[in-house]
N, C-alpha and C. Protein backbone atom coordinates (compact mmCIF):
# COMPACT_ATOMS: atom_id res chain seq x y z
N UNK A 1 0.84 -1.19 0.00
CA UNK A 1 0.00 0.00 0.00
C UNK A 1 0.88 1.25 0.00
N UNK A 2 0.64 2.12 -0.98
CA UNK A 2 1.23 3.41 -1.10
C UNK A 2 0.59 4.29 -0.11
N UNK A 3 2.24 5.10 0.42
CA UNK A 3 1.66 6.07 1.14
C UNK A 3 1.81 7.40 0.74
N UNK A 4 1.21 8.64 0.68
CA UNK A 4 1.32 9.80 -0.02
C UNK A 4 1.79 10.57 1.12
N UNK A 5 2.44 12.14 0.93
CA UNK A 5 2.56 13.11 2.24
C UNK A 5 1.11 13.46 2.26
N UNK A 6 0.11 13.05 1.54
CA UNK A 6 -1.16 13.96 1.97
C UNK A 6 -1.85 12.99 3.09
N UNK A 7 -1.33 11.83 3.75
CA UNK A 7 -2.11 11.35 4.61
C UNK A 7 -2.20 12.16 6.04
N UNK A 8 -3.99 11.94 6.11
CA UNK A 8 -4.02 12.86 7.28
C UNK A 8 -3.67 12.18 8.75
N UNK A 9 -2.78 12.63 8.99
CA UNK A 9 -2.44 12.37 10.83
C UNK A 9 -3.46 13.05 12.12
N UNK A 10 -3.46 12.16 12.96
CA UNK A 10 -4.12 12.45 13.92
C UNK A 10 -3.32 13.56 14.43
N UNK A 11 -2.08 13.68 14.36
CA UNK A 11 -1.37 14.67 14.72
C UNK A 11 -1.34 16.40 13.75
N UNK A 12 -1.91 16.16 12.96
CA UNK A 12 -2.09 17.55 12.36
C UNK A 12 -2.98 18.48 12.88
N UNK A 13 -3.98 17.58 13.55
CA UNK A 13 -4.77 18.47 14.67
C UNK A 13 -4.05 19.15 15.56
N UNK A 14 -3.36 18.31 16.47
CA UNK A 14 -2.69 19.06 17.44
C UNK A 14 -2.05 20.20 17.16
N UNK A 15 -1.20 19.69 15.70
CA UNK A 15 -0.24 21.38 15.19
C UNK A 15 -0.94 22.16 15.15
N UNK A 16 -2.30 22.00 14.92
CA UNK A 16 -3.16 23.35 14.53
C UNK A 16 -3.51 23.70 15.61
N UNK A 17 -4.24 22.96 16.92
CA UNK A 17 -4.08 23.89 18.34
C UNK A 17 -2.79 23.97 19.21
N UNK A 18 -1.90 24.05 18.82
CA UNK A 18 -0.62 24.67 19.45
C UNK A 18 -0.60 25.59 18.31
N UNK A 19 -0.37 25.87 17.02
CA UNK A 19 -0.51 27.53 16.59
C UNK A 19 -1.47 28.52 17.40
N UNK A 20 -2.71 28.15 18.18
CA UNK A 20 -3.47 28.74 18.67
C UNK A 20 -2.85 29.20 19.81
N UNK A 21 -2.57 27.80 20.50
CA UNK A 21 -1.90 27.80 21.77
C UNK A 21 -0.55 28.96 21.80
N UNK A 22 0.03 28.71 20.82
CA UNK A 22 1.41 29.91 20.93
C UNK A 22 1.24 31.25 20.93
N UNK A 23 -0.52 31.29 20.48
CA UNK A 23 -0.85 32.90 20.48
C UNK A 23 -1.36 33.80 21.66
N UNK A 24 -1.97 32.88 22.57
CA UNK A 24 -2.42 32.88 23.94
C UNK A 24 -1.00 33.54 24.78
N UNK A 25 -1.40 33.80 25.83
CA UNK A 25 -0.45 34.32 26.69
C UNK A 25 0.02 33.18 27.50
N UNK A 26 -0.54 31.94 27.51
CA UNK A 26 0.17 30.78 28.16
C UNK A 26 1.02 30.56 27.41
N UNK A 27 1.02 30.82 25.91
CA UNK A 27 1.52 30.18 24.96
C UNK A 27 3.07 31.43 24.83
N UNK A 28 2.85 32.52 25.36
CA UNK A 28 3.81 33.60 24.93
C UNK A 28 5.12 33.11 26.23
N UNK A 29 3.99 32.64 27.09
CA UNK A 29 5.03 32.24 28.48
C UNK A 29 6.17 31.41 28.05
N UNK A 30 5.62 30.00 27.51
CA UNK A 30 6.35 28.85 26.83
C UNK A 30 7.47 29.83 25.87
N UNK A 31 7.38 30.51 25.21
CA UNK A 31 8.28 31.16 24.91
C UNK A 31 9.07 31.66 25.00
N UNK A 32 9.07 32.56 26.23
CA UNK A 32 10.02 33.29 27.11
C UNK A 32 10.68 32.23 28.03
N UNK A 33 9.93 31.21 28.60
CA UNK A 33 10.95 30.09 29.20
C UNK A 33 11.89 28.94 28.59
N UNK A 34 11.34 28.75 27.11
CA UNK A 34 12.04 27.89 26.34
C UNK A 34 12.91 28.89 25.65
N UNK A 35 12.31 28.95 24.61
CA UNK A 35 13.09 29.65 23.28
C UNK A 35 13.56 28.81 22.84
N UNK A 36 13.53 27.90 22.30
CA UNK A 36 14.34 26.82 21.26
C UNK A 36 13.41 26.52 20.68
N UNK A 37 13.85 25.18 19.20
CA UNK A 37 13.20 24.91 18.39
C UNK A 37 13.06 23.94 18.24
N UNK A 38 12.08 23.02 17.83
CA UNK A 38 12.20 21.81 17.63
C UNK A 38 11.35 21.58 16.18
N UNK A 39 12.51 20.23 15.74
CA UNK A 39 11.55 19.46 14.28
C UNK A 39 11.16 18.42 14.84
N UNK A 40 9.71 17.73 14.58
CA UNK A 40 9.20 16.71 14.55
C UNK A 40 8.53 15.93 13.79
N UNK A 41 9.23 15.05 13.62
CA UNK A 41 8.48 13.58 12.25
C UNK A 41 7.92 12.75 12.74
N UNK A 42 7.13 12.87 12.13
CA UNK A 42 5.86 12.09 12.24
C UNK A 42 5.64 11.09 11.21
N UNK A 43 5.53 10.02 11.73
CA UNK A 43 5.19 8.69 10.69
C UNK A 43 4.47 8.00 10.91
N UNK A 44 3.39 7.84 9.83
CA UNK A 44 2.34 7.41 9.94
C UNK A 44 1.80 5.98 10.82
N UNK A 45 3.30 4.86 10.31
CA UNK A 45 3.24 3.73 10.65
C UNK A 45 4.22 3.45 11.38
N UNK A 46 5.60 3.43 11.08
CA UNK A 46 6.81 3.23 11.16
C UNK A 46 7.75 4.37 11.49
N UNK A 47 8.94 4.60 12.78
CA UNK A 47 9.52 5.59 12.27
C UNK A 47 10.26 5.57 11.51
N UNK A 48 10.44 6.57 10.62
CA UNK A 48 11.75 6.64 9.40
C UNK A 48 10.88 6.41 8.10
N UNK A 49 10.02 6.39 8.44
CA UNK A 49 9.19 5.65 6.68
C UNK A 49 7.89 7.03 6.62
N UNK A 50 7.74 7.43 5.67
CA UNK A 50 6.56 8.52 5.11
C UNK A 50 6.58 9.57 5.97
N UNK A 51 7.57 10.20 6.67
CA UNK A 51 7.47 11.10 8.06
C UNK A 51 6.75 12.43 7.65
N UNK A 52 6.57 13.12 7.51
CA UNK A 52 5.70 13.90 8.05
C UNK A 52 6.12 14.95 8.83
N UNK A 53 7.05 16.00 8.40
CA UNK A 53 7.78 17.38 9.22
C UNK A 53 7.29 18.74 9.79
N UNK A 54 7.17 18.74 11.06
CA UNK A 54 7.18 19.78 11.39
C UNK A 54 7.94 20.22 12.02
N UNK A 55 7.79 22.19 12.46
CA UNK A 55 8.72 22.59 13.21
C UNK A 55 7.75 23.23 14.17
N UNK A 56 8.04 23.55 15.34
CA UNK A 56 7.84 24.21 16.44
C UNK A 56 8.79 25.19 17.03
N UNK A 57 8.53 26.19 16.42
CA UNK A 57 9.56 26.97 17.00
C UNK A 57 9.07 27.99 18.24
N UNK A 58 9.83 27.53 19.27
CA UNK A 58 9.64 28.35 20.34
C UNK A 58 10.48 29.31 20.63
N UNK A 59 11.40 30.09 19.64
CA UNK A 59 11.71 30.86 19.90
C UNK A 59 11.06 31.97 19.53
N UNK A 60 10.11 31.91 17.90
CA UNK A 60 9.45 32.82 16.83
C UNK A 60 8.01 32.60 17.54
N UNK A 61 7.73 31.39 18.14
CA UNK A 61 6.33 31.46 18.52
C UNK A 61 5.48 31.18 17.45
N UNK A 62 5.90 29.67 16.83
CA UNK A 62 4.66 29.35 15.77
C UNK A 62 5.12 28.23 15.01
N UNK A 63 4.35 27.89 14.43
CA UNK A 63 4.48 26.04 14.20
C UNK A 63 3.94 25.83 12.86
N UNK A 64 4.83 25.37 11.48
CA UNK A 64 4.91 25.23 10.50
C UNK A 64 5.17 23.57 10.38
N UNK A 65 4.63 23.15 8.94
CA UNK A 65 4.99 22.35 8.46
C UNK A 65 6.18 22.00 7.43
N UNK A 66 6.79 20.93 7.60
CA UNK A 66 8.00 21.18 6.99
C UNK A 66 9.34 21.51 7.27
N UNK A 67 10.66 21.13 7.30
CA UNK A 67 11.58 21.33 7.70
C UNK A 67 12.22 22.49 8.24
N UNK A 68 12.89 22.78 9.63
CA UNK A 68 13.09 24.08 10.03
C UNK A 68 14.67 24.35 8.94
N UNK A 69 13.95 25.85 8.52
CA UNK A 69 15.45 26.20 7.56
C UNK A 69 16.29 27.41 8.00
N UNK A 70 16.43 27.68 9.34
CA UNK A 70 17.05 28.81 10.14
C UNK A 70 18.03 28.12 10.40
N UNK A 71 18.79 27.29 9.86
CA UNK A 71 20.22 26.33 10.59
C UNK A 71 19.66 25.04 11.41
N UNK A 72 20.23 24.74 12.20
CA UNK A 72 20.11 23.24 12.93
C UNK A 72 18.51 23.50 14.26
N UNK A 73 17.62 22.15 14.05
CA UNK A 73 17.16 22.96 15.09
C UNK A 73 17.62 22.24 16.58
N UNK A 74 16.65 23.12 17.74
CA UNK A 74 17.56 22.60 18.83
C UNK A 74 17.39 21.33 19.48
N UNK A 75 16.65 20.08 18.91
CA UNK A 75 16.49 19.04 18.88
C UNK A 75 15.17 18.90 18.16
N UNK A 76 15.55 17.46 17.44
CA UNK A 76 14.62 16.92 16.61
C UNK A 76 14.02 15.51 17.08
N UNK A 77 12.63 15.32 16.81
CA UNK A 77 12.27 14.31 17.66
C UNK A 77 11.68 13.69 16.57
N UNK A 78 11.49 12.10 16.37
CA UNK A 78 10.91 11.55 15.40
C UNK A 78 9.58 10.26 16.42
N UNK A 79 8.90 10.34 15.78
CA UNK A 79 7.46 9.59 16.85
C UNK A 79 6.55 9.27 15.76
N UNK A 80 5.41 8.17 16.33
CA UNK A 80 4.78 7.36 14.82
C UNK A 80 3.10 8.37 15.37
N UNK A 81 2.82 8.38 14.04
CA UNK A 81 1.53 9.52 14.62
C UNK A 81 0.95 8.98 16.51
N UNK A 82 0.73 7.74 16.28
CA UNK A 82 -0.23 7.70 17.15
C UNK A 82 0.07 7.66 19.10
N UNK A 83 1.80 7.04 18.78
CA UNK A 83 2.50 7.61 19.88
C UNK A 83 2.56 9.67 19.96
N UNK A 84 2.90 9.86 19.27
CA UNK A 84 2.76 11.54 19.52
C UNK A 84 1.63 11.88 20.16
N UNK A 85 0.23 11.34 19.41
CA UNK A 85 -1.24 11.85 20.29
C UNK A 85 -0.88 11.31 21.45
N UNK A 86 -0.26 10.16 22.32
CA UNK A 86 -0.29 9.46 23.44
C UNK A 86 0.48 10.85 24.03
N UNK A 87 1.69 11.19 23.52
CA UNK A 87 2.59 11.96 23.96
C UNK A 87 1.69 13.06 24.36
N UNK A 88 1.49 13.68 23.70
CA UNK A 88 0.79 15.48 23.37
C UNK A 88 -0.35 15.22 24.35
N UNK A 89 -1.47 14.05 24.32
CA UNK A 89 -2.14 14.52 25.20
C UNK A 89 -1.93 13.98 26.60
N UNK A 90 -1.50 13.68 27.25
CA UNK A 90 -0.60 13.30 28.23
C UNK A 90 -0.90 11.93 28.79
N UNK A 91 -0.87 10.99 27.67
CA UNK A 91 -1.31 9.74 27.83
C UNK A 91 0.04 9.03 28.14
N UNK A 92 1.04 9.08 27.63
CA UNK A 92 2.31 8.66 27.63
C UNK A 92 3.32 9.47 27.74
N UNK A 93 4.10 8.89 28.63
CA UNK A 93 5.30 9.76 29.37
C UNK A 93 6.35 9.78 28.43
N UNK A 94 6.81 11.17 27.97
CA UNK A 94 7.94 10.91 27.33
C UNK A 94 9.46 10.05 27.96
N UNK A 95 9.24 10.55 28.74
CA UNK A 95 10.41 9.54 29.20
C UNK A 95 10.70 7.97 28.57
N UNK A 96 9.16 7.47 29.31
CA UNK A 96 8.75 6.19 29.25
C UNK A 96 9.05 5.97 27.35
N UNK A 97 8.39 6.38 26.68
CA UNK A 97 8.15 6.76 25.64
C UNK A 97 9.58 6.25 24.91
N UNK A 98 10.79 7.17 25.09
CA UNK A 98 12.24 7.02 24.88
C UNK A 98 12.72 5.88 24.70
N UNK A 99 12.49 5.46 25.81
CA UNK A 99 13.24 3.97 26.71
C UNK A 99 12.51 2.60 26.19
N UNK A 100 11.48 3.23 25.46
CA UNK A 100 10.53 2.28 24.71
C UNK A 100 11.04 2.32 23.30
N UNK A 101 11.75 2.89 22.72
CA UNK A 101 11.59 3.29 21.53
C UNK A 101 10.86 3.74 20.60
N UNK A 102 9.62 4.74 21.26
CA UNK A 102 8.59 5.04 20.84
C UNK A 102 8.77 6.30 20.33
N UNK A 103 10.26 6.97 20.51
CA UNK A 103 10.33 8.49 20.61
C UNK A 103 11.92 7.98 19.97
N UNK A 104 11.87 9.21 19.01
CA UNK A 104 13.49 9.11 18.95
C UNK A 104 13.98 10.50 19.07
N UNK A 105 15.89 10.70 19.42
CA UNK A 105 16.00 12.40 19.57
C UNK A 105 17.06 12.48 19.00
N UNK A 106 16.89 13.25 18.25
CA UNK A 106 18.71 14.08 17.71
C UNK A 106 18.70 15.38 18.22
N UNK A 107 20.04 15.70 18.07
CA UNK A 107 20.85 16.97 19.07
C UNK A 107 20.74 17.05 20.40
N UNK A 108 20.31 18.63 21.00
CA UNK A 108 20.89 18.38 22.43
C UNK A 108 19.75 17.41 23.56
N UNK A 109 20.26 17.01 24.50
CA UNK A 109 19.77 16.62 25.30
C UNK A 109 19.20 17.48 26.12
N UNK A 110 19.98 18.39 26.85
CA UNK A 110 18.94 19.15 27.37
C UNK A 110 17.56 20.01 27.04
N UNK A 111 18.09 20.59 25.17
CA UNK A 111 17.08 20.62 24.68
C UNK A 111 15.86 20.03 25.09
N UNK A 112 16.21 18.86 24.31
CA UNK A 112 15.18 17.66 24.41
C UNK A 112 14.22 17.32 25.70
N UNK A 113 14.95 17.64 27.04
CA UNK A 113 14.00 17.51 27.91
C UNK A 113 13.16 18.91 28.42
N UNK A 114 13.61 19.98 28.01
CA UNK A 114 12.56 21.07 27.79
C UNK A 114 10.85 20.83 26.86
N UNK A 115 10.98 19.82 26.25
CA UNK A 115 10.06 19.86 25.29
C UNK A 115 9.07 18.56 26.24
N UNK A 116 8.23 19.38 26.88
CA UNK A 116 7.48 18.37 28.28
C UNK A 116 5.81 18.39 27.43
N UNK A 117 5.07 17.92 28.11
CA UNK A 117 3.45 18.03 27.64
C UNK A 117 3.09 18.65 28.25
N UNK A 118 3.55 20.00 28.90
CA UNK A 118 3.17 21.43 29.00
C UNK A 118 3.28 22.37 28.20
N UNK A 119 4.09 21.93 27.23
CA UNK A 119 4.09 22.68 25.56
C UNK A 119 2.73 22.67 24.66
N UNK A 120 2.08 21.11 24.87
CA UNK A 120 1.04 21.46 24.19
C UNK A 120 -0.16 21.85 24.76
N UNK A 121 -1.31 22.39 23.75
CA UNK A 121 -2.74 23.04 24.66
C UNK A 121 -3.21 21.71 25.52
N UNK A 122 -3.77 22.12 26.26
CA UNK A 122 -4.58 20.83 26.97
C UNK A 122 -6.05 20.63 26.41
N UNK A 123 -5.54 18.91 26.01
CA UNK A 123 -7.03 19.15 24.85
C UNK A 123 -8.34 19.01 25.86
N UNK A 124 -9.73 19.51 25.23
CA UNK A 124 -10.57 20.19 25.79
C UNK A 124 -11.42 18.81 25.78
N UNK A 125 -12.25 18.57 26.46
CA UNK A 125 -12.90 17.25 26.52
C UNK A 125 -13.70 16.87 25.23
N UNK A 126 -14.04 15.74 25.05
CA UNK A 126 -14.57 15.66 23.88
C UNK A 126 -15.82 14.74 24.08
């Protein structure tokens, strides 16, 4: 089965309420305490296979699709859509997550543990 970049992820939702989220003043906070950037791939099934790029930049305050092109970002995380929703809505511990191989990270480490599930909005009941 072919996969296209137009498959929709459960995770494209979320990007779209964290652009919201970054506009809010909770969201301006996350800013002023982080400031770094992060790319995240997203794959549909598998990591490494059909990923799916975004960036989050917490330094600019806003969240694009597609590779960050300001130089390196300050860690990149790769996750399969449906671990990310576990992640984002605070179903699964990143930590846990890691150590599972459910999460992968390039660059810094400390980076990397700045980027908590207080970054994203808290989703609203459904």
């Amino acid at each position: 089965m072919a996969e296209n970049s137009t498959t929709q992820l459960k995770s494209d939702a979320i990007f779209d309420q964290m652009k919201l989220h970054l506009s809010t003043d909770a969201g301006k906070e996350l800013i002023k305490k982080i400031g770094l950037v992060y790319q995240i791939n997203i794959a549909p099934k598998k990591i490494g296979f059909n990923e799916k790029v975004y960036v989050v930049d917490l330094k600019k305050g806003e969240t694009k699709e597609g590779p960050y092109e300001d130089g390196k970002p300050d860690a990149t995380f790769s996750f399969t859509d449906a671990d990310f929703v576990k992640i984002a809505t605070g179903k699964m511990n990143p930590q846990i997550a890691f150590m599972r191989g459910a999460m992968k990270i390039k660059g810094s480490i400390s980076a990397a543990q700045k980027f908590t599930p207080d970054i994203f909005p808290k989703p609203s009941k459904m």
